[in-house]
Protein backbone atom coordinates (compact mmCIF):
# COMPACT_ATOMS: atom_id res chain seq x y z
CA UNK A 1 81.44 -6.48 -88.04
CA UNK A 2 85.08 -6.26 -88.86
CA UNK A 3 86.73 -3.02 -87.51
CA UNK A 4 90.18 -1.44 -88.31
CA UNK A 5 91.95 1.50 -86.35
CA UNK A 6 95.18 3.47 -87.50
CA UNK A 7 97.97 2.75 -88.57
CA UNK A 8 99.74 4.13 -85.57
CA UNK A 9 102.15 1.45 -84.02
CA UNK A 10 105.63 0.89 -85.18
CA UNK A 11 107.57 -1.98 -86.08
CA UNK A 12 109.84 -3.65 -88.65
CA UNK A 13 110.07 0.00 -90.44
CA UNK A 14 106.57 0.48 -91.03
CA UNK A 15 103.62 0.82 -88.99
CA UNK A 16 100.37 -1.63 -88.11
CA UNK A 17 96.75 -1.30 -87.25
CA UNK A 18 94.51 -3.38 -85.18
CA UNK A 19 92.22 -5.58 -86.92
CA UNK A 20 88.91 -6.67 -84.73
CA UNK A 21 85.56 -8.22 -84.68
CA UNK A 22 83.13 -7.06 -82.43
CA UNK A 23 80.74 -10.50 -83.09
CA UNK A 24 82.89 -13.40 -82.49
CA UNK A 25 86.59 -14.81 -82.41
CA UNK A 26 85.72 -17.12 -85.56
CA UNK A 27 84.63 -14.12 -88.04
CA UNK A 28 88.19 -12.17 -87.21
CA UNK A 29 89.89 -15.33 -88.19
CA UNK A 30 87.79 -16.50 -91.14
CA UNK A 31 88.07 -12.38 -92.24
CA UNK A 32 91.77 -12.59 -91.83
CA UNK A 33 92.23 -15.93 -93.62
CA UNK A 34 90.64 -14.14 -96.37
CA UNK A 35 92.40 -11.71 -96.52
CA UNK A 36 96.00 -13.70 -96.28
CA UNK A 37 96.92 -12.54 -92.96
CA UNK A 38 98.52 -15.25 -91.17
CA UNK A 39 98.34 -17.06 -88.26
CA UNK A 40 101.23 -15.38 -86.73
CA UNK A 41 100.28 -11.77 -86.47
CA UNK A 42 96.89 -12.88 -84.11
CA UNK A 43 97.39 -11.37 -80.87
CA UNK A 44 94.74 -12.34 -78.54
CA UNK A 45 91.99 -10.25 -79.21
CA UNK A 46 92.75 -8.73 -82.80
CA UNK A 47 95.69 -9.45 -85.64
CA UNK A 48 98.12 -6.46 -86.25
CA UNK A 49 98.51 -5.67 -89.98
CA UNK A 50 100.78 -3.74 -91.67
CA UNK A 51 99.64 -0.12 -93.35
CA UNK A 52 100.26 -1.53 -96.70
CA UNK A 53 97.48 -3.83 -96.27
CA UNK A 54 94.67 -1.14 -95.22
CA UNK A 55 93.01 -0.53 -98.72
CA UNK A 56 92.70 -4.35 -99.30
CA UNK A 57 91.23 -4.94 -95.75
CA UNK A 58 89.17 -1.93 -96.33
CA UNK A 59 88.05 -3.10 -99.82
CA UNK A 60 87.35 -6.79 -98.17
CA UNK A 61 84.91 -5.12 -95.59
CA UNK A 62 86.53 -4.20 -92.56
CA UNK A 63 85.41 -0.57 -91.12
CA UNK A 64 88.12 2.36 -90.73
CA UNK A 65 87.66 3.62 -86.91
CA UNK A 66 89.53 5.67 -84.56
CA UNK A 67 91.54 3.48 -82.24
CA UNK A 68 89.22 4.76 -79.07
CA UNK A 69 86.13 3.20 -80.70
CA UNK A 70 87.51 -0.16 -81.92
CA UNK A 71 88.50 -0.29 -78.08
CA UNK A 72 85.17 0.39 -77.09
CA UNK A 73 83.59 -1.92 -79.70
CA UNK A 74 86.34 -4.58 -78.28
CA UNK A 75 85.34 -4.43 -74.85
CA UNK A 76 81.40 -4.25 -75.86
CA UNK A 77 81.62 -7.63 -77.75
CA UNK A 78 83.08 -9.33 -74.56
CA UNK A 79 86.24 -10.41 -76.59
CA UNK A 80 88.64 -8.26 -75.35
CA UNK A 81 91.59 -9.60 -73.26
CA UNK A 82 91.93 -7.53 -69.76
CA UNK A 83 95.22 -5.87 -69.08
CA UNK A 84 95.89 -8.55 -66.01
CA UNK A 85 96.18 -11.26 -68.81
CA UNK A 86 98.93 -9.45 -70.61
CA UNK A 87 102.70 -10.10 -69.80
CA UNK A 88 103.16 -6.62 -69.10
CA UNK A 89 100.93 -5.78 -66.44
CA UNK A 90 101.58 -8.89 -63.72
CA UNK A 91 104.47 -7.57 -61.53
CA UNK A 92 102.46 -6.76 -58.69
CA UNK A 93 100.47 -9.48 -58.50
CA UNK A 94 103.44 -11.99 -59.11
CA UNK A 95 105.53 -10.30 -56.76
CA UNK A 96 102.76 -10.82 -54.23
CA UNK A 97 102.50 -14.48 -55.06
CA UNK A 98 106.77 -14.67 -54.94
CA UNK A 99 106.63 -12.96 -51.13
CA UNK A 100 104.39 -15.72 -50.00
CA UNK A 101 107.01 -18.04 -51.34
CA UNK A 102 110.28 -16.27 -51.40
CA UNK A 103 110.38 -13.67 -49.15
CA UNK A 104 112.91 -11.21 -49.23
CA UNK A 105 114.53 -12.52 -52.32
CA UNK A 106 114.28 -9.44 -54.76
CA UNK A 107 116.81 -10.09 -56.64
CA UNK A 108 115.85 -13.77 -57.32
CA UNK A 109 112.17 -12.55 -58.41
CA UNK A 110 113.47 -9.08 -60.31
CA UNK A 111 116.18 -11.99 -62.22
CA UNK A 112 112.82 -14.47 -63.12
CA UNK A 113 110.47 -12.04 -63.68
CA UNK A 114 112.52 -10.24 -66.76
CA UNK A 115 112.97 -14.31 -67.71
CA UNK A 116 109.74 -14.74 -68.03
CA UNK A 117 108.70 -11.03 -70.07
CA UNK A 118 111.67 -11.91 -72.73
CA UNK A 119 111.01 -10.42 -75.97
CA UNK A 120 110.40 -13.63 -77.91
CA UNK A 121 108.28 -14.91 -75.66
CA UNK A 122 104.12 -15.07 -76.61
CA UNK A 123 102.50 -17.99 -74.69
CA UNK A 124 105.17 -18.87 -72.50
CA UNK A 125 105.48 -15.72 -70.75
CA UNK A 126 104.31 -14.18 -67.69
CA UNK A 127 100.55 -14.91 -67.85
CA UNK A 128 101.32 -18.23 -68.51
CA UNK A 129 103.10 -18.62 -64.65
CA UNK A 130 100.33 -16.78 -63.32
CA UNK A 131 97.88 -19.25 -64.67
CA UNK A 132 99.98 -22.05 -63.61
CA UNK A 133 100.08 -20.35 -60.06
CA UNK A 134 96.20 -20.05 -60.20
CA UNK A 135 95.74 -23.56 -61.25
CA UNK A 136 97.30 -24.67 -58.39
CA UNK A 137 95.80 -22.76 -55.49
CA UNK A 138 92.86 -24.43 -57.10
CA UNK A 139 94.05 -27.73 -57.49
CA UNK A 140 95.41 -27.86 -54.11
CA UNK A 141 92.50 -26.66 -52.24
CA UNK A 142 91.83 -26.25 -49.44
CA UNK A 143 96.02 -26.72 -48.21
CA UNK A 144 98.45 -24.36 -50.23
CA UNK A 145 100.23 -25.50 -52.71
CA UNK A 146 104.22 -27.33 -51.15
CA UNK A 147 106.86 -24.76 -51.50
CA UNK A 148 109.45 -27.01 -54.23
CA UNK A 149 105.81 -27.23 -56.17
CA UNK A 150 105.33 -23.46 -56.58
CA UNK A 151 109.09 -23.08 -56.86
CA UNK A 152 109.19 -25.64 -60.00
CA UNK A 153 106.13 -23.26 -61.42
CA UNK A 154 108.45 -20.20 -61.24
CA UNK A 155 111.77 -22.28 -62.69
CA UNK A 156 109.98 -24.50 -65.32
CA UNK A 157 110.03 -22.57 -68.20
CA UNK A 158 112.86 -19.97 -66.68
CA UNK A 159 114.83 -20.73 -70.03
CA UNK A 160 112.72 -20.82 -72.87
CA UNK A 161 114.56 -20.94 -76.56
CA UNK A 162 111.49 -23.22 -78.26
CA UNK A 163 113.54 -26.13 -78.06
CA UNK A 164 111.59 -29.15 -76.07
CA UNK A 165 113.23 -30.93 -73.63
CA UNK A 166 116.60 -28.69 -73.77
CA UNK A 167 114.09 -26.08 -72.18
CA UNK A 168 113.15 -27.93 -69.15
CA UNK A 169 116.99 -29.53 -68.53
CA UNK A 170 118.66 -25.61 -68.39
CA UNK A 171 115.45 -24.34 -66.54
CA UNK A 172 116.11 -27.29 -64.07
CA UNK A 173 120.05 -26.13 -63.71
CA UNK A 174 119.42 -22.78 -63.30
CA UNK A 175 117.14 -24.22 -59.97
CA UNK A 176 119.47 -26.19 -59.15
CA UNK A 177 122.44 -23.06 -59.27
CA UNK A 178 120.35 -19.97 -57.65
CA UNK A 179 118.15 -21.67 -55.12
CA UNK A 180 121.04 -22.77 -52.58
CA UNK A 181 122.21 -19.51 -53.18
CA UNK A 182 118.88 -17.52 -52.03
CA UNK A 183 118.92 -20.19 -49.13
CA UNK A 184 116.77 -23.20 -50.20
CA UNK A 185 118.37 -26.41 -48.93
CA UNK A 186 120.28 -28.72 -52.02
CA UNK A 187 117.35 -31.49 -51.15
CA UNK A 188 114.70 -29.20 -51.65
CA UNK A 189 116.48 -27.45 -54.68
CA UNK A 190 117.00 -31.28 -56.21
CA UNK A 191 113.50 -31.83 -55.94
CA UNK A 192 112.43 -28.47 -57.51
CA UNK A 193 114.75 -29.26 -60.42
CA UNK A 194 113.33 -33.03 -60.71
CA UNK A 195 109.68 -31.28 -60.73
CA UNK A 196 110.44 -28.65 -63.32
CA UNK A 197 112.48 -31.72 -65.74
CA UNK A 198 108.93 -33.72 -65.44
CA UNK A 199 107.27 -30.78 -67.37
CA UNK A 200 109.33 -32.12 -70.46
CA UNK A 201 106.97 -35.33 -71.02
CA UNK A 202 103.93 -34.28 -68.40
CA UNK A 203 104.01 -38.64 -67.36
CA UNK A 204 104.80 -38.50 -63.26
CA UNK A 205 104.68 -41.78 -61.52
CA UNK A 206 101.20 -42.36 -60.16
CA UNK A 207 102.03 -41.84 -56.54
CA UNK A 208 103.89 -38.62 -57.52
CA UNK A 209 101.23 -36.20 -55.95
CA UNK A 210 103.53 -33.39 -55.95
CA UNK A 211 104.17 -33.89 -59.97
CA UNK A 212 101.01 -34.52 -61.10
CA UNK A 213 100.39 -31.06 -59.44
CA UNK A 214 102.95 -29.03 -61.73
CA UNK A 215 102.02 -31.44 -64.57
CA UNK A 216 98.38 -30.82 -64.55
CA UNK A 217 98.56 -27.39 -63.82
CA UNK A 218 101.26 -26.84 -66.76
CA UNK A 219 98.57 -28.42 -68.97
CA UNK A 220 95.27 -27.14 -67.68
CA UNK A 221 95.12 -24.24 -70.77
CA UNK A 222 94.32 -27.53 -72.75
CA UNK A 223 91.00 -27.97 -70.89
CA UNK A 224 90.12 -24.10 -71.11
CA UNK A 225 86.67 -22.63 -72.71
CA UNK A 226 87.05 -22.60 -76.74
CA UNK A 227 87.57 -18.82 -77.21
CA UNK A 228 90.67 -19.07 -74.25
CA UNK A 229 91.88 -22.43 -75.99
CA UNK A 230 92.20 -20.36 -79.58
CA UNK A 231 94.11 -17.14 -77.72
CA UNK A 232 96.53 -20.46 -76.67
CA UNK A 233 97.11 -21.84 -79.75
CA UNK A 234 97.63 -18.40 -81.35
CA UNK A 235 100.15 -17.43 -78.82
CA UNK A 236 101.90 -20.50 -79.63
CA UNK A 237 101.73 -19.66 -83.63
CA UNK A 238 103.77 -16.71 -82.80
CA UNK A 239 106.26 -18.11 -80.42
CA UNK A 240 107.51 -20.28 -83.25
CA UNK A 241 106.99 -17.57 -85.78
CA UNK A 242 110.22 -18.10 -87.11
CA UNK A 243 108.76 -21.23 -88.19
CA UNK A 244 106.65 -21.53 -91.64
CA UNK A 245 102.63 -22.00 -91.54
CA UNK A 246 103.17 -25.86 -92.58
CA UNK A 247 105.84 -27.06 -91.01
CA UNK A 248 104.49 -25.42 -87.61
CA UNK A 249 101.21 -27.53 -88.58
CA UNK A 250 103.11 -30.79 -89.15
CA UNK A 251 104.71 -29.91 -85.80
CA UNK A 252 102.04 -29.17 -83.93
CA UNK A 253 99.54 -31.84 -85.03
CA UNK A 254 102.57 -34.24 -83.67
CA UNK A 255 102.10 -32.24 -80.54
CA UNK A 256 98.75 -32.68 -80.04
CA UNK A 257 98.74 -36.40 -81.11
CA UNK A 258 101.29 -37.12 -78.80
CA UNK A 259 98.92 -35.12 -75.94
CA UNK A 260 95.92 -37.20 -76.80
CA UNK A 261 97.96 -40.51 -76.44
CA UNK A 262 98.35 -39.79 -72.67
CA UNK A 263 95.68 -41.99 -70.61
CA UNK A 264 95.07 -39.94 -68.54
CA UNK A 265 96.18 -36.39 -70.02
CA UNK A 266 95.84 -35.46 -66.05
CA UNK A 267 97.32 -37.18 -63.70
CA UNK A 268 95.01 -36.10 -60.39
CA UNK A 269 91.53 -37.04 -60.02
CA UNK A 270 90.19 -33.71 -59.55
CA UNK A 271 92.63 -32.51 -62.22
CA UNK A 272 90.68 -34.93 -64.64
CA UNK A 273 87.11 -33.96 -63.50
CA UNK A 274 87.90 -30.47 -64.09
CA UNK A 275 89.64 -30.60 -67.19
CA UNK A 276 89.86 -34.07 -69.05
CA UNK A 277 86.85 -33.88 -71.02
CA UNK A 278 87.09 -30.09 -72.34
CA UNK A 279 90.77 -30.68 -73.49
CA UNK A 280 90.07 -33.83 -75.35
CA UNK A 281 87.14 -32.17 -77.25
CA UNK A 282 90.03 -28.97 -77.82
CA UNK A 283 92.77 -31.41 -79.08
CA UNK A 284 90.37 -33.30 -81.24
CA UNK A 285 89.24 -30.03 -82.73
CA UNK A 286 93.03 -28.44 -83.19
CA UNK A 287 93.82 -31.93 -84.60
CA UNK A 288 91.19 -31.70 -86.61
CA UNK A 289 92.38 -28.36 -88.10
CA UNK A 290 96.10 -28.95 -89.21
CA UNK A 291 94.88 -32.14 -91.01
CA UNK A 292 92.39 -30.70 -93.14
């Protein structure tokens, strides 16, 4: 069932409901491709539509509730996203990780973490570095991750503007300028910037342990469960939502092409056995999509 709260949030001079599905991820989209909603105004868990659109949503099926019970309904159907996977609810848990790495450096961490909650950021925000943190405690196990690693995780996508490969380059500057001046040494500084530059193509040399950790943690969404894999993509839709619905296709299906070319798409071994297979079958299907 399709369910519809209030219009009660603001924004862009009018104000927007949530629109849900308390069955599956597929029957919100297929309802909201229906309906003409696009891509763009998915969120996660539910697309936000303006009040102008409630009759014809209404009309089309969906179910008028107060915004308590589409919550409730959300979190019934297993579908909703917790608050610890939103950008706005990570600063204690990232300033835990940053102590561990960083101590005493507030003003470093306070100067990344507003980075990484900017405004036009969707997917490449502060979830996103706590994932890549996560992935590689795990891919490290049972040693911690090296220091220049988890400081390339916390610099690579420091500047983000949507524009590849300029990204990476001012990220890596910007290591390269504030490390030496929170202490790090200029070798270990060089090294974090030549880590966070490699995130531009994801190809390290094989013996580059040390990339192919950033690398294949940066890419390890790609080899997430289907429902995670389609909160990706959609996060992705609206970081380029300045960006029409076919030439972010076009774009993106060169993306994805160029992703499936890479033999292997992870570099480490355990990388691959945890991830290889499941983001091959989610590139296929994504691939799949924008061509048809």
């Amino acid at each position: 069932m399709i369910y519809l709260d209030p219009p009660l949030w603001p924004a862009h001079g009018t104000h927007f409901s949530h629109l849900v599905s308390d069955t599956s991820l597929a029957e919100l989209h297929a309802f909201a491709a229906a309906a003409g909603i696009p891509e763009r105004a998915f969120d996660g868990d539910h697309y936000d539509v303006p009040e102008r659109k409630i009759p014809e949503l209404v009309a089309a099926g969906a179910v008028p509730v107060e915004g308590r019970v589409l919550v409730r309904k959300l979190i019934d159907s297993g579908l909703r996203i917790p608050a610890r996977a939103r950008n706005s609810s990570l600063k204690v848990p990232l300033l835990d990780r940053w102590n561990t790495v960083m101590p005493g450096e507030d003003a470093l961490f306070l100067d990344l973490y507003e980075r990484w909650g900017e405004e036009h950021r969707n997917y490449h925000g502060r979830t996103h570095l706590l994932a890549i943190l996560e992935a590689l405690d795990i891919l490290s196990e049972p040693e911690n991750p090296p220091r220049t690693v988890l400081l390339a995780a916390w610099f690579h996508d420091a500047v983000y503007r949507g524009i590849a490969g300029q990204d990476e380059e001012e990220s890596a500057r910007l290591a390269e300028e504030r490390l030496p001046q929170a202490g790090i040494s200029d070798a270990d500084a060089a090294e974090v910037a030549r880590l966070v530059r490699l995130t531009s193509a994801h190809q390290p040399e094989p013996d580059d342990r040390d990339g192919a950790l950033l690398c294949d943690a940066d890419l390890s969404i790609l080899g997430s469960e289907p429902a995670a894999y389609s909160r990706y993509i959609a996060a992705v839709r609206k970081d380029f939502a300045h960006i029409g619905d076919a030439d972010f296709a076009a774009g993106r299906a060169a993306v994805v092409r160029q992703l499936l070319e890479l033999e292997p798409l992870f570099t480490g071994a355990h990388a691959r056995r945890l991830w290889e297979h499941a983001a091959r079958r989610n590139l296929r299907d994504e691939l799949h999509r924008w061509e048809h």
